[in-house]
C-alpha atoms as a PDB file:
ATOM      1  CA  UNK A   1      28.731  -7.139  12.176  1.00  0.00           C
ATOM      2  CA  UNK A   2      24.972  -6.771  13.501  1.00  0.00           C
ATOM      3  CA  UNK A   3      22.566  -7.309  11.340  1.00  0.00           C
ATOM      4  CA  UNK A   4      20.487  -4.704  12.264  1.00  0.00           C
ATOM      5  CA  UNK A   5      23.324  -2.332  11.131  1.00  0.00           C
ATOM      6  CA  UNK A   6      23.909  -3.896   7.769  1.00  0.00           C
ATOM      7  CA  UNK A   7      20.486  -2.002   5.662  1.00  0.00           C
ATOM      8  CA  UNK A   8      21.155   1.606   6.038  1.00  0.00           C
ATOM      9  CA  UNK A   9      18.420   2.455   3.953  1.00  0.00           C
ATOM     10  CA  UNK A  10      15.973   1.596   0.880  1.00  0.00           C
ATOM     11  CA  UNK A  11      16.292   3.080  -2.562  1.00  0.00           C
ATOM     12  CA  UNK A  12      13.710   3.917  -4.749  1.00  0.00           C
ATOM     13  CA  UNK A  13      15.146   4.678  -8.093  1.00  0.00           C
ATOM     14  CA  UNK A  14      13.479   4.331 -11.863  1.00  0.00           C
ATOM     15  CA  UNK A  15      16.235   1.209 -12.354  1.00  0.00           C
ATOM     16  CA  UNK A  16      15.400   0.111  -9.374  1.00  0.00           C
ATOM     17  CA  UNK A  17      11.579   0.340  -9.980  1.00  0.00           C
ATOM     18  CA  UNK A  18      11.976  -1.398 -13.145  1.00  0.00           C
ATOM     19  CA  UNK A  19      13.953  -4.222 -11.783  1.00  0.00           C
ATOM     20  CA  UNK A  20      11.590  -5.270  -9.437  1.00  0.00           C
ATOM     21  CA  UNK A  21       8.916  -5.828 -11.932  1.00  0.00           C
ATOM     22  CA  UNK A  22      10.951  -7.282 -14.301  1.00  0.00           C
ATOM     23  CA  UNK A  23      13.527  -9.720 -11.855  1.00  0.00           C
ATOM     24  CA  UNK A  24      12.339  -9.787  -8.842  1.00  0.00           C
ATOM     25  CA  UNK A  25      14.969  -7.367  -7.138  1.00  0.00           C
ATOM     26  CA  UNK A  26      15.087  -4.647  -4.610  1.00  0.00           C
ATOM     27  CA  UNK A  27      18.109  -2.111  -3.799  1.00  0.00           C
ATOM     28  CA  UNK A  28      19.446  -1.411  -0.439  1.00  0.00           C
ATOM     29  CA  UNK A  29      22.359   0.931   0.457  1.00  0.00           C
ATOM     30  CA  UNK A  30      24.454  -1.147   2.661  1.00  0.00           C
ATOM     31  CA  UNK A  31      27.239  -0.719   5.316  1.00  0.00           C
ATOM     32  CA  UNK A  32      30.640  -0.715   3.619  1.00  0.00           C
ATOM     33  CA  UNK A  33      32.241  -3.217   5.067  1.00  0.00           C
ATOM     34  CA  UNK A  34      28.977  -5.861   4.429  1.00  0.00           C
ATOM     35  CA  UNK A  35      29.830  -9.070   2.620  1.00  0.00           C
ATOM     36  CA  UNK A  36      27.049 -11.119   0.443  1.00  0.00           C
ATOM     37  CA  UNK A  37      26.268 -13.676   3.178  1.00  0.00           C
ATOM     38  CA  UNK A  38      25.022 -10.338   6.178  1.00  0.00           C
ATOM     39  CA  UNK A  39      23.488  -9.161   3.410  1.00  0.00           C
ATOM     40  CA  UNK A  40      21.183 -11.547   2.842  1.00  0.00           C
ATOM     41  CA  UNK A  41      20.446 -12.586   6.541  1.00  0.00           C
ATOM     42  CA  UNK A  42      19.887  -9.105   7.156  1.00  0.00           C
ATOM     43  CA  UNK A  43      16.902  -9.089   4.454  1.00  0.00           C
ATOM     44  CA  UNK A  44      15.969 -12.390   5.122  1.00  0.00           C
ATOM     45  CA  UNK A  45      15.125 -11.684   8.945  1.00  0.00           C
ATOM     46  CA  UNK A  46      14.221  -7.952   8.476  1.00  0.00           C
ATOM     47  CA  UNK A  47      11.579  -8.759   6.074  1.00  0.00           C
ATOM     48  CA  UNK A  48      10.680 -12.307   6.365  1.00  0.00           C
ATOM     49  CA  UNK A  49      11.300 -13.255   2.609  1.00  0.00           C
ATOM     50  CA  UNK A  50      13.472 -16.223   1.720  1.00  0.00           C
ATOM     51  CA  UNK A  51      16.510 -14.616  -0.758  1.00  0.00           C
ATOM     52  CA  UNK A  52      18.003 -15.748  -4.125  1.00  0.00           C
ATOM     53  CA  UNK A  53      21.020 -14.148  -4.484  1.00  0.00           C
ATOM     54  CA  UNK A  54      23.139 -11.236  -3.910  1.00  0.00           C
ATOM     55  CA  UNK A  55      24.639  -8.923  -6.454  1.00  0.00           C
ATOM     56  CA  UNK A  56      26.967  -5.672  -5.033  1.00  0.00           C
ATOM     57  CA  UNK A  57      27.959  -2.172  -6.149  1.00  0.00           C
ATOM     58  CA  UNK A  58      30.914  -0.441  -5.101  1.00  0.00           C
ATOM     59  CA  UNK A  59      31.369   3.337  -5.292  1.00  0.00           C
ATOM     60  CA  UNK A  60      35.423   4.361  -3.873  1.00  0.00           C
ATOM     61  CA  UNK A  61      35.656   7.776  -2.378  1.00  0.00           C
ATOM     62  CA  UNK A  62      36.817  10.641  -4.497  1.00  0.00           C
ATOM     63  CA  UNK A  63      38.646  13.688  -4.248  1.00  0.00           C
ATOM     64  CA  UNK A  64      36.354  17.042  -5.174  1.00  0.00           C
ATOM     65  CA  UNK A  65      38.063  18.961  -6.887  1.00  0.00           C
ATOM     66  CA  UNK A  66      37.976  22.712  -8.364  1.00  0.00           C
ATOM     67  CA  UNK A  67      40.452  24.517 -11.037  1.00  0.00           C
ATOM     68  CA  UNK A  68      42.922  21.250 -10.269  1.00  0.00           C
ATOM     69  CA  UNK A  69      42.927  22.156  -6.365  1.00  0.00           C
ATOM     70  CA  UNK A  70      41.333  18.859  -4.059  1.00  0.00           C
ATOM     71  CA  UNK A  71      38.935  20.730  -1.952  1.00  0.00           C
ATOM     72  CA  UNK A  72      37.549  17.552  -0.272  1.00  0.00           C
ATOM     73  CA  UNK A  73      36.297  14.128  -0.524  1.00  0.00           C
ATOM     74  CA  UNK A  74      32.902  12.148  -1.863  1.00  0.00           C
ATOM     75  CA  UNK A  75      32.119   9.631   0.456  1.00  0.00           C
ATOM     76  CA  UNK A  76      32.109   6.044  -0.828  1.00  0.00           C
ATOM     77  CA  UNK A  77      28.746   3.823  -1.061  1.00  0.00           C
ATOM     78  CA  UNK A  78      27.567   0.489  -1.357  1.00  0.00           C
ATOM     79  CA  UNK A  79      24.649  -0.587  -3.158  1.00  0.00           C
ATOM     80  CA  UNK A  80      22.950  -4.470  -2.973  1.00  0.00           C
ATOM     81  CA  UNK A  81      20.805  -5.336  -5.652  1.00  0.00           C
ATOM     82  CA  UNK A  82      18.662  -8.276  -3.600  1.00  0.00           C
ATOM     83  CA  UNK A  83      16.990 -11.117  -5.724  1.00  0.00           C
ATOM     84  CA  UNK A  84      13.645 -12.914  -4.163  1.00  0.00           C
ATOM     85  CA  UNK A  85      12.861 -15.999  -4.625  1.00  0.00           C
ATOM     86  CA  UNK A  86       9.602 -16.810  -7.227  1.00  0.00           C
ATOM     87  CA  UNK A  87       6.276 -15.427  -5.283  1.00  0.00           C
ATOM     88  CA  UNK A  88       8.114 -13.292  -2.261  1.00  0.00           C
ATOM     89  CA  UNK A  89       7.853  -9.730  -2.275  1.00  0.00           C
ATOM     90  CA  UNK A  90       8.509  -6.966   0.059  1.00  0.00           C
ATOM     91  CA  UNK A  91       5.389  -4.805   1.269  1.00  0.00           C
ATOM     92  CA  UNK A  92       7.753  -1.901   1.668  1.00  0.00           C
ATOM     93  CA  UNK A  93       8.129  -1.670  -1.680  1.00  0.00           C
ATOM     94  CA  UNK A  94       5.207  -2.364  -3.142  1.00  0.00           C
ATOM     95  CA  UNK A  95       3.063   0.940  -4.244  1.00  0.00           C
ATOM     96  CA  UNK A  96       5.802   2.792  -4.743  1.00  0.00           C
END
C-alpha cells in the first residue's frame, strides 16, 4: 500500500485532545486494510516525527436497520491512536 494513501484524515476529538496532553498521542482515521508498521512510516515521513508505537481501533460495518427491516449498511472505520516519542510533536495539531 502507498503511504500517501494510508492517513485519510486527522481527528480532533475531546479524547483525542486530552490524550495528547496527557501521552503524547494523536488520532488518525486510517485506510482499512493498514497494518501497524504503514502506519507508522506513513506518520513518520508525513510529518517528520520519529514514532513510539502504534495502537488500532476497529469499527465492522453494520446493518441499519428500522422496525426489524435492514435498510442498509454503516460503513466500517479504522482509527490509529499514534504515540511520539518524548519532545516530538505535530504542528498540525497543536492550537487546536
Amino acid at each position: 500500500m502507498e503511504i500517501t494513501s494510508v492517513l485519510l484524515k486527522p481527528l480532533m476529538t475531546e479524547k483525542v485532545t486530552f490524550t495528547k496532553e496527557k501521552y503524547s498521542q494523536v488520532a488518525f482515521l486510517v485506510h482499512c486494510k493498514a497494518n501497524k508498521l504503514e502506519i507508522k512510516q506513513a506518520v513518520e515521513k508525513a510529518f517528520d516525527v520519529k514514532v513510539e508505537a502504534v495502537n488500532i481501533v476497529r469499527q465492522a460495518p453494520r446493518n441499519r436497520e428500522r422496525q426489524g427491516r435492514v435498510i442498509g449498511r454503516k460503513p466500517g472505520w479504522k482509527k490509529a491512536y499514534v504515540t511520539l516519542r518524548q519532545g516530538e510533536k505535530i504542528e498540525f495539531f497543536e492550537g487546536v
